[in-house]
ModelCIF file with pLDDT and N, C-alpha, C, O atoms, coordinates in Angstrom:
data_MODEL
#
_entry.id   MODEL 
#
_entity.id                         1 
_entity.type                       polymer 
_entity.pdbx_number_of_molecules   1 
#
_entity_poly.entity_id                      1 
_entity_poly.type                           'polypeptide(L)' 
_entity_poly.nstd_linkage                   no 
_entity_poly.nstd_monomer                   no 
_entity_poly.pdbx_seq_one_letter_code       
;(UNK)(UNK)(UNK)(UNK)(UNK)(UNK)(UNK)(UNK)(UNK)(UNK)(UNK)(UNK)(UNK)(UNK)(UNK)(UNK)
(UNK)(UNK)(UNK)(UNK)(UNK)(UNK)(UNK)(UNK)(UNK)(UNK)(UNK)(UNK)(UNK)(UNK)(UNK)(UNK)
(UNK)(UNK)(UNK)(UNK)(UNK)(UNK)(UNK)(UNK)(UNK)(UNK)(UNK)
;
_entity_poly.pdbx_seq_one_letter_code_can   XXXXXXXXXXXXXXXXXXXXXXXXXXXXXXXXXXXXXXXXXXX 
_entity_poly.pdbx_strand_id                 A 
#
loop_
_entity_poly_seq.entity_id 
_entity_poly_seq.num 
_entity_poly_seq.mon_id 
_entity_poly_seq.hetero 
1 1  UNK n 
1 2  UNK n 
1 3  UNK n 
1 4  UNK n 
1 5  UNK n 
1 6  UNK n 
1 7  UNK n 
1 8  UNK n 
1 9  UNK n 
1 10 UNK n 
1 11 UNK n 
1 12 UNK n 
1 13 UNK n 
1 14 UNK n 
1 15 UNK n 
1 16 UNK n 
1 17 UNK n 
1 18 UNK n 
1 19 UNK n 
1 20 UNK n 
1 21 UNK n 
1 22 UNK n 
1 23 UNK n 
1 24 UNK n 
1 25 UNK n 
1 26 UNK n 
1 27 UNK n 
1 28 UNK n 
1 29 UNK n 
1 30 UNK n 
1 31 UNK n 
1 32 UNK n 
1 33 UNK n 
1 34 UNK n 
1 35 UNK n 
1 36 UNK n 
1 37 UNK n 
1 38 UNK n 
1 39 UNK n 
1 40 UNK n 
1 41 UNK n 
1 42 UNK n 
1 43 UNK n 
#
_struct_asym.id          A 
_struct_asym.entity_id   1 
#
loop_
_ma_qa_metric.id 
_ma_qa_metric.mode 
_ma_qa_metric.name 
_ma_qa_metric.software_group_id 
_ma_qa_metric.type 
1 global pLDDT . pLDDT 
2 local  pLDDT . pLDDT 
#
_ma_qa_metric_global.metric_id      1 
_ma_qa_metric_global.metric_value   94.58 
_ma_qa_metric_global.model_id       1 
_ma_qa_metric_global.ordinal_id     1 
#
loop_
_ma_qa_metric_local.label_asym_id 
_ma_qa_metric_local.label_comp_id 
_ma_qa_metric_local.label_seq_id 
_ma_qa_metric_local.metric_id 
_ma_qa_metric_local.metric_value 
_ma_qa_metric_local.model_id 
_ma_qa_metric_local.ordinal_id 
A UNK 1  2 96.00 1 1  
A UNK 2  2 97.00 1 2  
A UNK 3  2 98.00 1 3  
A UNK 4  2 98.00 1 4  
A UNK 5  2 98.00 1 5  
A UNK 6  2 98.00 1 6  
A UNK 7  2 98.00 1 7  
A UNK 8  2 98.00 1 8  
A UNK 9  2 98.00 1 9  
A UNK 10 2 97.00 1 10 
A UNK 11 2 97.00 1 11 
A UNK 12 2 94.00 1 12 
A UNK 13 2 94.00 1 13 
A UNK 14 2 90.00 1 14 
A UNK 15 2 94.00 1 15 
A UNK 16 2 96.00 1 16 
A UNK 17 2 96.00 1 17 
A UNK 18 2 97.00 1 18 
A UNK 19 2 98.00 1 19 
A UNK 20 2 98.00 1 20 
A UNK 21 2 98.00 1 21 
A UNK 22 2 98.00 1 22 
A UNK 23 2 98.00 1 23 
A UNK 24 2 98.00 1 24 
A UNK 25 2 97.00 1 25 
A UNK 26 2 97.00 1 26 
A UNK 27 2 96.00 1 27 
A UNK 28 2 94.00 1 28 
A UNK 29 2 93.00 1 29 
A UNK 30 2 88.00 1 30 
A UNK 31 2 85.00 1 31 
A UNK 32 2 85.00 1 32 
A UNK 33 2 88.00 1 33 
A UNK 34 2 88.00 1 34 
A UNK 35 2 89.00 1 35 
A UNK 36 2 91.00 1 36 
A UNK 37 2 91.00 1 37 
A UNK 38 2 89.00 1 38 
A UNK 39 2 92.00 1 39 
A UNK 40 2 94.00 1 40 
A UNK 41 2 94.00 1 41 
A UNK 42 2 97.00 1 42 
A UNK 43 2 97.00 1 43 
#
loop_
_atom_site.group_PDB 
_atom_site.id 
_atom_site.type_symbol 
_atom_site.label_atom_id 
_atom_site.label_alt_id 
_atom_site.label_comp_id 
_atom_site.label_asym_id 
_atom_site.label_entity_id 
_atom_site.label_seq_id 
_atom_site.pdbx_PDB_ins_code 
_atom_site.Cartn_x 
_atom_site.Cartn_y 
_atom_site.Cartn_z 
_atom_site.occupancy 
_atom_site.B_iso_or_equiv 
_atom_site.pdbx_formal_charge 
_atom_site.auth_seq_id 
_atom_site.auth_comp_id 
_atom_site.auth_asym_id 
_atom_site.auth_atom_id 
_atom_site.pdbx_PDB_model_num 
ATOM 1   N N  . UNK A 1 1  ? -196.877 -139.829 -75.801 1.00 96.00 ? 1  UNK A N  1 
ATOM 2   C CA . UNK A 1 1  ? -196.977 -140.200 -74.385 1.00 96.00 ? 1  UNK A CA 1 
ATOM 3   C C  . UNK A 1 1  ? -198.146 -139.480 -73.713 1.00 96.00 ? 1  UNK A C  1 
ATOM 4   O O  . UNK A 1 1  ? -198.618 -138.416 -74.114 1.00 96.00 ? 1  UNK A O  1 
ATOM 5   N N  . UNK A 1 2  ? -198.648 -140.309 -72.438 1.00 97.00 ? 2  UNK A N  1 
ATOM 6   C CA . UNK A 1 2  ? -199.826 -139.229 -72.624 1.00 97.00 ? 2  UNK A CA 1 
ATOM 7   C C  . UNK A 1 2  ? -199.781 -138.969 -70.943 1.00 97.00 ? 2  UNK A C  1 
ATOM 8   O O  . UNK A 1 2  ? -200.714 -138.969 -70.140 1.00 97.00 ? 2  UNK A O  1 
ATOM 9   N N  . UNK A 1 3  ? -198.143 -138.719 -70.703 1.00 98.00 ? 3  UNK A N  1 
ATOM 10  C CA . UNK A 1 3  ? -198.100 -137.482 -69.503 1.00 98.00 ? 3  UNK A CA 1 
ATOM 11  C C  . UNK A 1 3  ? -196.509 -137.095 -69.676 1.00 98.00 ? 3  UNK A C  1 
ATOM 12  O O  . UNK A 1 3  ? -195.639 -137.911 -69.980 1.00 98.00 ? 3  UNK A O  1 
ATOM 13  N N  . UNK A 1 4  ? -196.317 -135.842 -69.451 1.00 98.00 ? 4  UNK A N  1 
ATOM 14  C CA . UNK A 1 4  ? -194.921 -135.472 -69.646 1.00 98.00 ? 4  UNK A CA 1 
ATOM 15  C C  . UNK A 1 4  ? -194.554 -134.294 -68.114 1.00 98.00 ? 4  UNK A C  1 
ATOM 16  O O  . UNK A 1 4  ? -195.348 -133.449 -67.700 1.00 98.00 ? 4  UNK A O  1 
ATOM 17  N N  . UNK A 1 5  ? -193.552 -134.499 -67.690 1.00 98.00 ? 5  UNK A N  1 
ATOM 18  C CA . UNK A 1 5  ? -193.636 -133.646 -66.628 1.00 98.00 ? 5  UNK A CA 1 
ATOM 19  C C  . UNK A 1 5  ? -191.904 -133.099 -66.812 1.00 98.00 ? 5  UNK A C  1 
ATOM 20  O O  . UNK A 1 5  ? -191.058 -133.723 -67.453 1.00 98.00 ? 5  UNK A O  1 
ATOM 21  N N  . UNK A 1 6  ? -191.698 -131.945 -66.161 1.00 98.00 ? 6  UNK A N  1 
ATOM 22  C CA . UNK A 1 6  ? -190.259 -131.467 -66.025 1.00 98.00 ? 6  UNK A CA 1 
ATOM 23  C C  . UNK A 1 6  ? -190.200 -130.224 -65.126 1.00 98.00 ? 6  UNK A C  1 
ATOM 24  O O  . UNK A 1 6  ? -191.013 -129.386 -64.736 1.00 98.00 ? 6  UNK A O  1 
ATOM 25  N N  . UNK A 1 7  ? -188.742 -130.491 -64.946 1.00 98.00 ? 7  UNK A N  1 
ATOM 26  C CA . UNK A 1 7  ? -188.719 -129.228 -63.492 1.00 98.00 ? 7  UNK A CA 1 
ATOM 27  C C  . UNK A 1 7  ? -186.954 -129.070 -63.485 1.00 98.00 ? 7  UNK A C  1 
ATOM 28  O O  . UNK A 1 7  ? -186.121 -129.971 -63.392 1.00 98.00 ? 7  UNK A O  1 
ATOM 29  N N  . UNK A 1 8  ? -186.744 -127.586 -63.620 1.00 98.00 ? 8  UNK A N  1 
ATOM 30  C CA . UNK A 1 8  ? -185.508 -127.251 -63.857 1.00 98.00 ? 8  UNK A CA 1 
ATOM 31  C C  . UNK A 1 8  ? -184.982 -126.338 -62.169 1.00 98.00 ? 8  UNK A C  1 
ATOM 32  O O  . UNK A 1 8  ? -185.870 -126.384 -61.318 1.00 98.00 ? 8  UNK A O  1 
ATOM 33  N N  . UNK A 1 9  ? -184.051 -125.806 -61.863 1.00 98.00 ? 9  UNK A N  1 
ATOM 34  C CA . UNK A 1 9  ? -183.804 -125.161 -61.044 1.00 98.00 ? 9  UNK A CA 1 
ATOM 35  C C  . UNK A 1 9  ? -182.112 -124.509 -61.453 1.00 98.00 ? 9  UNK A C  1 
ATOM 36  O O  . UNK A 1 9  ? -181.177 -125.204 -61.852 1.00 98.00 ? 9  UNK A O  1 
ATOM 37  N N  . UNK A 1 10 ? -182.086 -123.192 -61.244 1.00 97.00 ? 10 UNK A N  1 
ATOM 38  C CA . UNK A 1 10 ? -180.726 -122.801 -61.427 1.00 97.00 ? 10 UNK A CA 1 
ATOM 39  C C  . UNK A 1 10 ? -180.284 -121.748 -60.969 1.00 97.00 ? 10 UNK A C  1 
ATOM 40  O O  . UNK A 1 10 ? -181.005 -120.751 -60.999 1.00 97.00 ? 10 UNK A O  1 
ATOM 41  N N  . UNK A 1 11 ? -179.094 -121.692 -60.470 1.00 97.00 ? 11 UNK A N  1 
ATOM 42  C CA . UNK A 1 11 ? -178.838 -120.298 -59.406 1.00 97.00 ? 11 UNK A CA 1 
ATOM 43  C C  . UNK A 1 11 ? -177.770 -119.834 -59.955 1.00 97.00 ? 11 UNK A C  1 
ATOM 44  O O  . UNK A 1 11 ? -176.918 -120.525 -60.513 1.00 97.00 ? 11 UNK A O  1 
ATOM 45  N N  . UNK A 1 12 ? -177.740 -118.027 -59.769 1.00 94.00 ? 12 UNK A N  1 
ATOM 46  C CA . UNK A 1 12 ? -175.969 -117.409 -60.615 1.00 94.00 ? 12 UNK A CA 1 
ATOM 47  C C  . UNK A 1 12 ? -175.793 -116.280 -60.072 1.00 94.00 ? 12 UNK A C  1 
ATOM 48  O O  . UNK A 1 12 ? -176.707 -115.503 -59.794 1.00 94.00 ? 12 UNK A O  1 
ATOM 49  N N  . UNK A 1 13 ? -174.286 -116.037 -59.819 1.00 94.00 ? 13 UNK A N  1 
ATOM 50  C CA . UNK A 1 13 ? -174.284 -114.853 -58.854 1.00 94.00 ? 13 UNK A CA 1 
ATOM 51  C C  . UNK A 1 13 ? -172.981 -114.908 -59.856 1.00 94.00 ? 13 UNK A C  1 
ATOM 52  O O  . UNK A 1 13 ? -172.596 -115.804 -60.607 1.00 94.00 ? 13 UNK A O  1 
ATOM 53  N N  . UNK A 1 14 ? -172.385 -113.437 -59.541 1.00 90.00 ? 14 UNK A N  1 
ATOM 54  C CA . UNK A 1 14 ? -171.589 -113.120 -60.235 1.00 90.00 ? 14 UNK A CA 1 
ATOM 55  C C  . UNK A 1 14 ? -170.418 -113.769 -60.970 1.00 90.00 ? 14 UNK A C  1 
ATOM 56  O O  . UNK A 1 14 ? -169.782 -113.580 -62.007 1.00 90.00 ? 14 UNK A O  1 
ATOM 57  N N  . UNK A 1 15 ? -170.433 -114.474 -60.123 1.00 94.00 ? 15 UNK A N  1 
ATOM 58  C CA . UNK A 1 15 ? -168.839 -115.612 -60.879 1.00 94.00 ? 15 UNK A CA 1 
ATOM 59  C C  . UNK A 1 15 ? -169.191 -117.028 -61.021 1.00 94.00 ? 15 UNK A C  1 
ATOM 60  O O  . UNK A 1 15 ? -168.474 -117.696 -61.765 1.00 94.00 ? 15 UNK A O  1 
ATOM 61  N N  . UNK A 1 16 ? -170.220 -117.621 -60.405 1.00 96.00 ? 16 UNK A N  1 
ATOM 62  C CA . UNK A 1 16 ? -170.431 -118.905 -60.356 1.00 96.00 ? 16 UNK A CA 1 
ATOM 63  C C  . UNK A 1 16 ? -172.023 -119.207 -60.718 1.00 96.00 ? 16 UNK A C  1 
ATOM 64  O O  . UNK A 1 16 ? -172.928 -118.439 -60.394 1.00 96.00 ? 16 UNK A O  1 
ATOM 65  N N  . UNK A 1 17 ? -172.215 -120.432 -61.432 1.00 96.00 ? 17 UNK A N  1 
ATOM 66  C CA . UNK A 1 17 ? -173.858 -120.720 -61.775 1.00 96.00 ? 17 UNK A CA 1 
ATOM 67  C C  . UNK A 1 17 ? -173.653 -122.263 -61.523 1.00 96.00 ? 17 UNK A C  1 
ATOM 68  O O  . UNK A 1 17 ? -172.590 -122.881 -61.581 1.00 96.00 ? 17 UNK A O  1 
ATOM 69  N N  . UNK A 1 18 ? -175.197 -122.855 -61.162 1.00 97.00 ? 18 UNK A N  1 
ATOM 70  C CA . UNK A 1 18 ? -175.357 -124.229 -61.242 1.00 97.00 ? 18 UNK A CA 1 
ATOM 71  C C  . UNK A 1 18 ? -176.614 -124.674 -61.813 1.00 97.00 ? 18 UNK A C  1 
ATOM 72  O O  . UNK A 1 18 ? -177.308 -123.668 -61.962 1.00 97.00 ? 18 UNK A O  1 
ATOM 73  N N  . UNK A 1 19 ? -177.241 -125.726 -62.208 1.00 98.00 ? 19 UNK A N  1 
ATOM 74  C CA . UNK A 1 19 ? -178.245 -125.558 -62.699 1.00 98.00 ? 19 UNK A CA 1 
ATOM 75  C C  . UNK A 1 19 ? -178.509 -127.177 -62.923 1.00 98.00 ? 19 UNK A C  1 
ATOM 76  O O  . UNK A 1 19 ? -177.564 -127.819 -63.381 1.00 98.00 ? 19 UNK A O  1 
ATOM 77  N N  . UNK A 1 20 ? -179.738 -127.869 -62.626 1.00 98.00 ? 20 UNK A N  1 
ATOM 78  C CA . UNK A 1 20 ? -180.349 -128.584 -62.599 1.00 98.00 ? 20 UNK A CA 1 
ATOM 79  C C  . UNK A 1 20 ? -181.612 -129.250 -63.000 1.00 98.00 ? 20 UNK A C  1 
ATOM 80  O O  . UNK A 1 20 ? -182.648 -128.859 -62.462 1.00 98.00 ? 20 UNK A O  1 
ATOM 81  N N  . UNK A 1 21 ? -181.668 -130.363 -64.020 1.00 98.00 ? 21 UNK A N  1 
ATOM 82  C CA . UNK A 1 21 ? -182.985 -130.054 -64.739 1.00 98.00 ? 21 UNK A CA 1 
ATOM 83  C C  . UNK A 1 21 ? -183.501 -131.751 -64.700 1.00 98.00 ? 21 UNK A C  1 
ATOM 84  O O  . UNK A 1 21 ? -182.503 -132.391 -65.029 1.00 98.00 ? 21 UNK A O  1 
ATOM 85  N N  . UNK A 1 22 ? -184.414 -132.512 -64.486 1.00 98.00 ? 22 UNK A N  1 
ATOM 86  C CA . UNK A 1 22 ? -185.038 -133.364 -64.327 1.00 98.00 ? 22 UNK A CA 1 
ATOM 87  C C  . UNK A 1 22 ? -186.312 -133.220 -65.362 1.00 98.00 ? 22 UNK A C  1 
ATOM 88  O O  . UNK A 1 22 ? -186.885 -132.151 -65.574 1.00 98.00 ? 22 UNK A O  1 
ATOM 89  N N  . UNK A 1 23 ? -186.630 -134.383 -65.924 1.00 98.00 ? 23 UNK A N  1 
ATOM 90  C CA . UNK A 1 23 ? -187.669 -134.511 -67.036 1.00 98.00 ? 23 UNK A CA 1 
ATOM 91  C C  . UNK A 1 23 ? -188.302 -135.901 -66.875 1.00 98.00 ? 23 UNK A C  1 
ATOM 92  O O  . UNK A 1 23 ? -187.634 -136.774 -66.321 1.00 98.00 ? 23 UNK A O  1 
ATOM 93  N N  . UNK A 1 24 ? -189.286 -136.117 -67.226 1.00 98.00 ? 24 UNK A N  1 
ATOM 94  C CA . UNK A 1 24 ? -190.483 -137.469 -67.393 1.00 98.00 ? 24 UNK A CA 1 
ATOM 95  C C  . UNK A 1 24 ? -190.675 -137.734 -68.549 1.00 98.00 ? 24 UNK A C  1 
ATOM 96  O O  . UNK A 1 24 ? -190.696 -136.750 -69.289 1.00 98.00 ? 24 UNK A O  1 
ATOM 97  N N  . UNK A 1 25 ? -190.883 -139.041 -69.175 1.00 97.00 ? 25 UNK A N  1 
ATOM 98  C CA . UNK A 1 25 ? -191.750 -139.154 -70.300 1.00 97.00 ? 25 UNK A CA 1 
ATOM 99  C C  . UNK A 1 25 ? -192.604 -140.213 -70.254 1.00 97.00 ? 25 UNK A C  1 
ATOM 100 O O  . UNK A 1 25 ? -192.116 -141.320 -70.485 1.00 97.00 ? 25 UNK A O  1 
ATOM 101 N N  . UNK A 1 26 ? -193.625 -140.141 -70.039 1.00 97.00 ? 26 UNK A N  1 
ATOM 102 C CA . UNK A 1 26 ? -194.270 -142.007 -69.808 1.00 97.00 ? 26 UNK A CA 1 
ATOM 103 C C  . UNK A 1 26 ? -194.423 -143.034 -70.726 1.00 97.00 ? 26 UNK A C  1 
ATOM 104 O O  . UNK A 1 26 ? -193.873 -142.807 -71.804 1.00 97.00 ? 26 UNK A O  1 
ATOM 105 N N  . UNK A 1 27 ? -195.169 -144.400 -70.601 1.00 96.00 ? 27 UNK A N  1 
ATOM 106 C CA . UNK A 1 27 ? -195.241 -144.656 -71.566 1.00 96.00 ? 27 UNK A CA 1 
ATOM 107 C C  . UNK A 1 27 ? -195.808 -144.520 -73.011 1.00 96.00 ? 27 UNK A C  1 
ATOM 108 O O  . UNK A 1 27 ? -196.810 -143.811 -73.101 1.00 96.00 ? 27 UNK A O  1 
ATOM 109 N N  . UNK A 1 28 ? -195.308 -145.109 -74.213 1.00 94.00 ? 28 UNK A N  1 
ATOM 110 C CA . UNK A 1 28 ? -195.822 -144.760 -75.664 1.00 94.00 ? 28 UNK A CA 1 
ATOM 111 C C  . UNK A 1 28 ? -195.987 -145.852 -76.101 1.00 94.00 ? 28 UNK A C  1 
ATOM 112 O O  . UNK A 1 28 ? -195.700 -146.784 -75.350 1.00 94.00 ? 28 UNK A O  1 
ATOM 113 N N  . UNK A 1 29 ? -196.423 -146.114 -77.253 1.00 93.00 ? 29 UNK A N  1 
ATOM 114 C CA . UNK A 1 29 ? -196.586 -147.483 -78.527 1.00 93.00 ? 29 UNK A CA 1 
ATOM 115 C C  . UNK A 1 29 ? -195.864 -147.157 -79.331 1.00 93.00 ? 29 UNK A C  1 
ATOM 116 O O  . UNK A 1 29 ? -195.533 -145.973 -79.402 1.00 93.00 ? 29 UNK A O  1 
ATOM 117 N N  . UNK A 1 30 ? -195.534 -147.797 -79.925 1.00 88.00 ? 30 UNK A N  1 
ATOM 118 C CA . UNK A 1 30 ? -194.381 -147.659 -81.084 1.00 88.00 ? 30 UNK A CA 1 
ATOM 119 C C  . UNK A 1 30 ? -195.260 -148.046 -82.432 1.00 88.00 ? 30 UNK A C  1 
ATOM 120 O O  . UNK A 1 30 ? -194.814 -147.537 -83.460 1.00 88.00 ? 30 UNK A O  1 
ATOM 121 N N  . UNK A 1 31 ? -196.333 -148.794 -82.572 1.00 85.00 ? 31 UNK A N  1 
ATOM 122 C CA . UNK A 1 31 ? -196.986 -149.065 -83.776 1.00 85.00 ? 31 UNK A CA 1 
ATOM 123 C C  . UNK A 1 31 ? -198.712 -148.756 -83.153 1.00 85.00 ? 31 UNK A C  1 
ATOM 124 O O  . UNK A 1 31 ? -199.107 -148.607 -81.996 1.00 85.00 ? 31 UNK A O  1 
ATOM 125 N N  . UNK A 1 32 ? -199.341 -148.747 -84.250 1.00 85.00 ? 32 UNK A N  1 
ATOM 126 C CA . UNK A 1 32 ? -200.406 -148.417 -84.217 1.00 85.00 ? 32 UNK A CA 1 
ATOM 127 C C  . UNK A 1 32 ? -201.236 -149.831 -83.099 1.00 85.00 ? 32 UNK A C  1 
ATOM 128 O O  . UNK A 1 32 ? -200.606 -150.789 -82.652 1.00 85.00 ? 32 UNK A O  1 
ATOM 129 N N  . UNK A 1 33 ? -202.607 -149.594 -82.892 1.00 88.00 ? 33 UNK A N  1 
ATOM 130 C CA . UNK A 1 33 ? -203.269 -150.517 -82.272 1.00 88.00 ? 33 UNK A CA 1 
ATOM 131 C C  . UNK A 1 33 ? -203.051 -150.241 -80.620 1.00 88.00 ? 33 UNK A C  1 
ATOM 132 O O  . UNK A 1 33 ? -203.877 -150.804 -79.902 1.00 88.00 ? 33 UNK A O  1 
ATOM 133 N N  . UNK A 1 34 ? -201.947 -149.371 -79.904 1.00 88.00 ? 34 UNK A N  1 
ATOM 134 C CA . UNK A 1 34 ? -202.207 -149.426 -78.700 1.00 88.00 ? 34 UNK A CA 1 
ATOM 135 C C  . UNK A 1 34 ? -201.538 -151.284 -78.530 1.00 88.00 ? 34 UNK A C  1 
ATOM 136 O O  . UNK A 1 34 ? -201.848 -151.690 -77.410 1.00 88.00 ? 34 UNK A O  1 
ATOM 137 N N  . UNK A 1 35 ? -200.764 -152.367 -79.343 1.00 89.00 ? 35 UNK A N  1 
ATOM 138 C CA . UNK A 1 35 ? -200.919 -153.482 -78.521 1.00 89.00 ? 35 UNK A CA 1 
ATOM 139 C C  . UNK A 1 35 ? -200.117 -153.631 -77.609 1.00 89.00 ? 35 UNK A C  1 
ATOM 140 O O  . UNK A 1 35 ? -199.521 -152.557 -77.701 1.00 89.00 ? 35 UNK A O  1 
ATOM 141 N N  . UNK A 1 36 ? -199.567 -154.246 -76.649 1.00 91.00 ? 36 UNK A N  1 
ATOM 142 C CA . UNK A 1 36 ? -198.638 -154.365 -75.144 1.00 91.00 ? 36 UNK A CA 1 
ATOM 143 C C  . UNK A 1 36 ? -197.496 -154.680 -75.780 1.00 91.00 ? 36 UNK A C  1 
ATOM 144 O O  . UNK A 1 36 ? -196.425 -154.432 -75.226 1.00 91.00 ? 36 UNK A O  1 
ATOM 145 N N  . UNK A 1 37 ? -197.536 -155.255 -77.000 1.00 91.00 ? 37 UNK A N  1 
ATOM 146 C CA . UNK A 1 37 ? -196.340 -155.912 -77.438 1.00 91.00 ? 37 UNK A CA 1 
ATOM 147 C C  . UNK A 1 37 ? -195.288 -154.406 -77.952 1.00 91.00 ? 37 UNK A C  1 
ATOM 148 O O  . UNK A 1 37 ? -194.084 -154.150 -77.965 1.00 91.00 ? 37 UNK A O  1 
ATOM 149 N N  . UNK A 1 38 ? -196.257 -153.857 -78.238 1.00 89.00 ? 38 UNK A N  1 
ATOM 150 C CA . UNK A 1 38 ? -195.382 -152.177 -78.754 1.00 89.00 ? 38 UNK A CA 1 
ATOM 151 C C  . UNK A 1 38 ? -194.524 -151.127 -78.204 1.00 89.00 ? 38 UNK A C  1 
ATOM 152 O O  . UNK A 1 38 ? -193.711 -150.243 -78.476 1.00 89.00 ? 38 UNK A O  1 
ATOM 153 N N  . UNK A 1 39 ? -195.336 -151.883 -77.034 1.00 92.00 ? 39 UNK A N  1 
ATOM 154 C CA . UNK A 1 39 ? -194.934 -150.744 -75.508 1.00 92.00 ? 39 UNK A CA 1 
ATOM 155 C C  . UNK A 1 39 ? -193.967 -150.563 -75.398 1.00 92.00 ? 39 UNK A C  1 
ATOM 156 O O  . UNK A 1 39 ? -193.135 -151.470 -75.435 1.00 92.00 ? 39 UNK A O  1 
ATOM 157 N N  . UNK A 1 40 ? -193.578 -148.955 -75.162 1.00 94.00 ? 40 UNK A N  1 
ATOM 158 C CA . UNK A 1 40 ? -191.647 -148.471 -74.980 1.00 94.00 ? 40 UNK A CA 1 
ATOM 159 C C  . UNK A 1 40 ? -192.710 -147.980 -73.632 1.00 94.00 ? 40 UNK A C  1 
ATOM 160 O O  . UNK A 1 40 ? -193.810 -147.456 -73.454 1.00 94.00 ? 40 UNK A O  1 
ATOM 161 N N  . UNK A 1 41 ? -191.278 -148.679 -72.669 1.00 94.00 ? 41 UNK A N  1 
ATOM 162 C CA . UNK A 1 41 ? -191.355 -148.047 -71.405 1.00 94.00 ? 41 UNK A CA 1 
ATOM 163 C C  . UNK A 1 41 ? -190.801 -146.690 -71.315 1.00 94.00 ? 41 UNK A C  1 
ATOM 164 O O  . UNK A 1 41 ? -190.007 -146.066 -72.019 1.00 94.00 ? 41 UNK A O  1 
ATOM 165 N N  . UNK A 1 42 ? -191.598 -146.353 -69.999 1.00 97.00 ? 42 UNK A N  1 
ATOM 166 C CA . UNK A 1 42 ? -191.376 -144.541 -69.444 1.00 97.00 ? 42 UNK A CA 1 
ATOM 167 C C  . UNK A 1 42 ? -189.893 -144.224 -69.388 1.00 97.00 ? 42 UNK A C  1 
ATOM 168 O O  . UNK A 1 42 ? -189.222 -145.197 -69.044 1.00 97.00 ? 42 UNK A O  1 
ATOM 169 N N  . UNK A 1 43 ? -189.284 -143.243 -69.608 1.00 97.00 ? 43 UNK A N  1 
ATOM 170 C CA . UNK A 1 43 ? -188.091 -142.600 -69.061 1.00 97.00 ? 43 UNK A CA 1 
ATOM 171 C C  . UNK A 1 43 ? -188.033 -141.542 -68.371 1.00 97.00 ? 43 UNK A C  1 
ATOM 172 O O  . UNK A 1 43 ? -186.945 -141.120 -67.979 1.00 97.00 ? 43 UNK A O  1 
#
């Protein structure tokens, strides 16, 4: 893929934690050639 992004956040105090994490992946080809027909969409 030729952008990847991610961003976590998480908080903890003595008895309790939460934590939150979000990620990107764009699109890729699945076979050689770059053709449109290959294309896996972003997640």
């Amino acid at each position: 893929p030729p952008e990847l992004f991610s961003a976590a956040l998480a908080w903890q105090n003595e008895f309790f934690s939460t934590a939150a994490q979000w990620s990107y992946t764009s699109f890729r080809y699945a076979q050689p050639g770059a053709e449109f027909t290959s294309l896996l969409r972003p997640f």
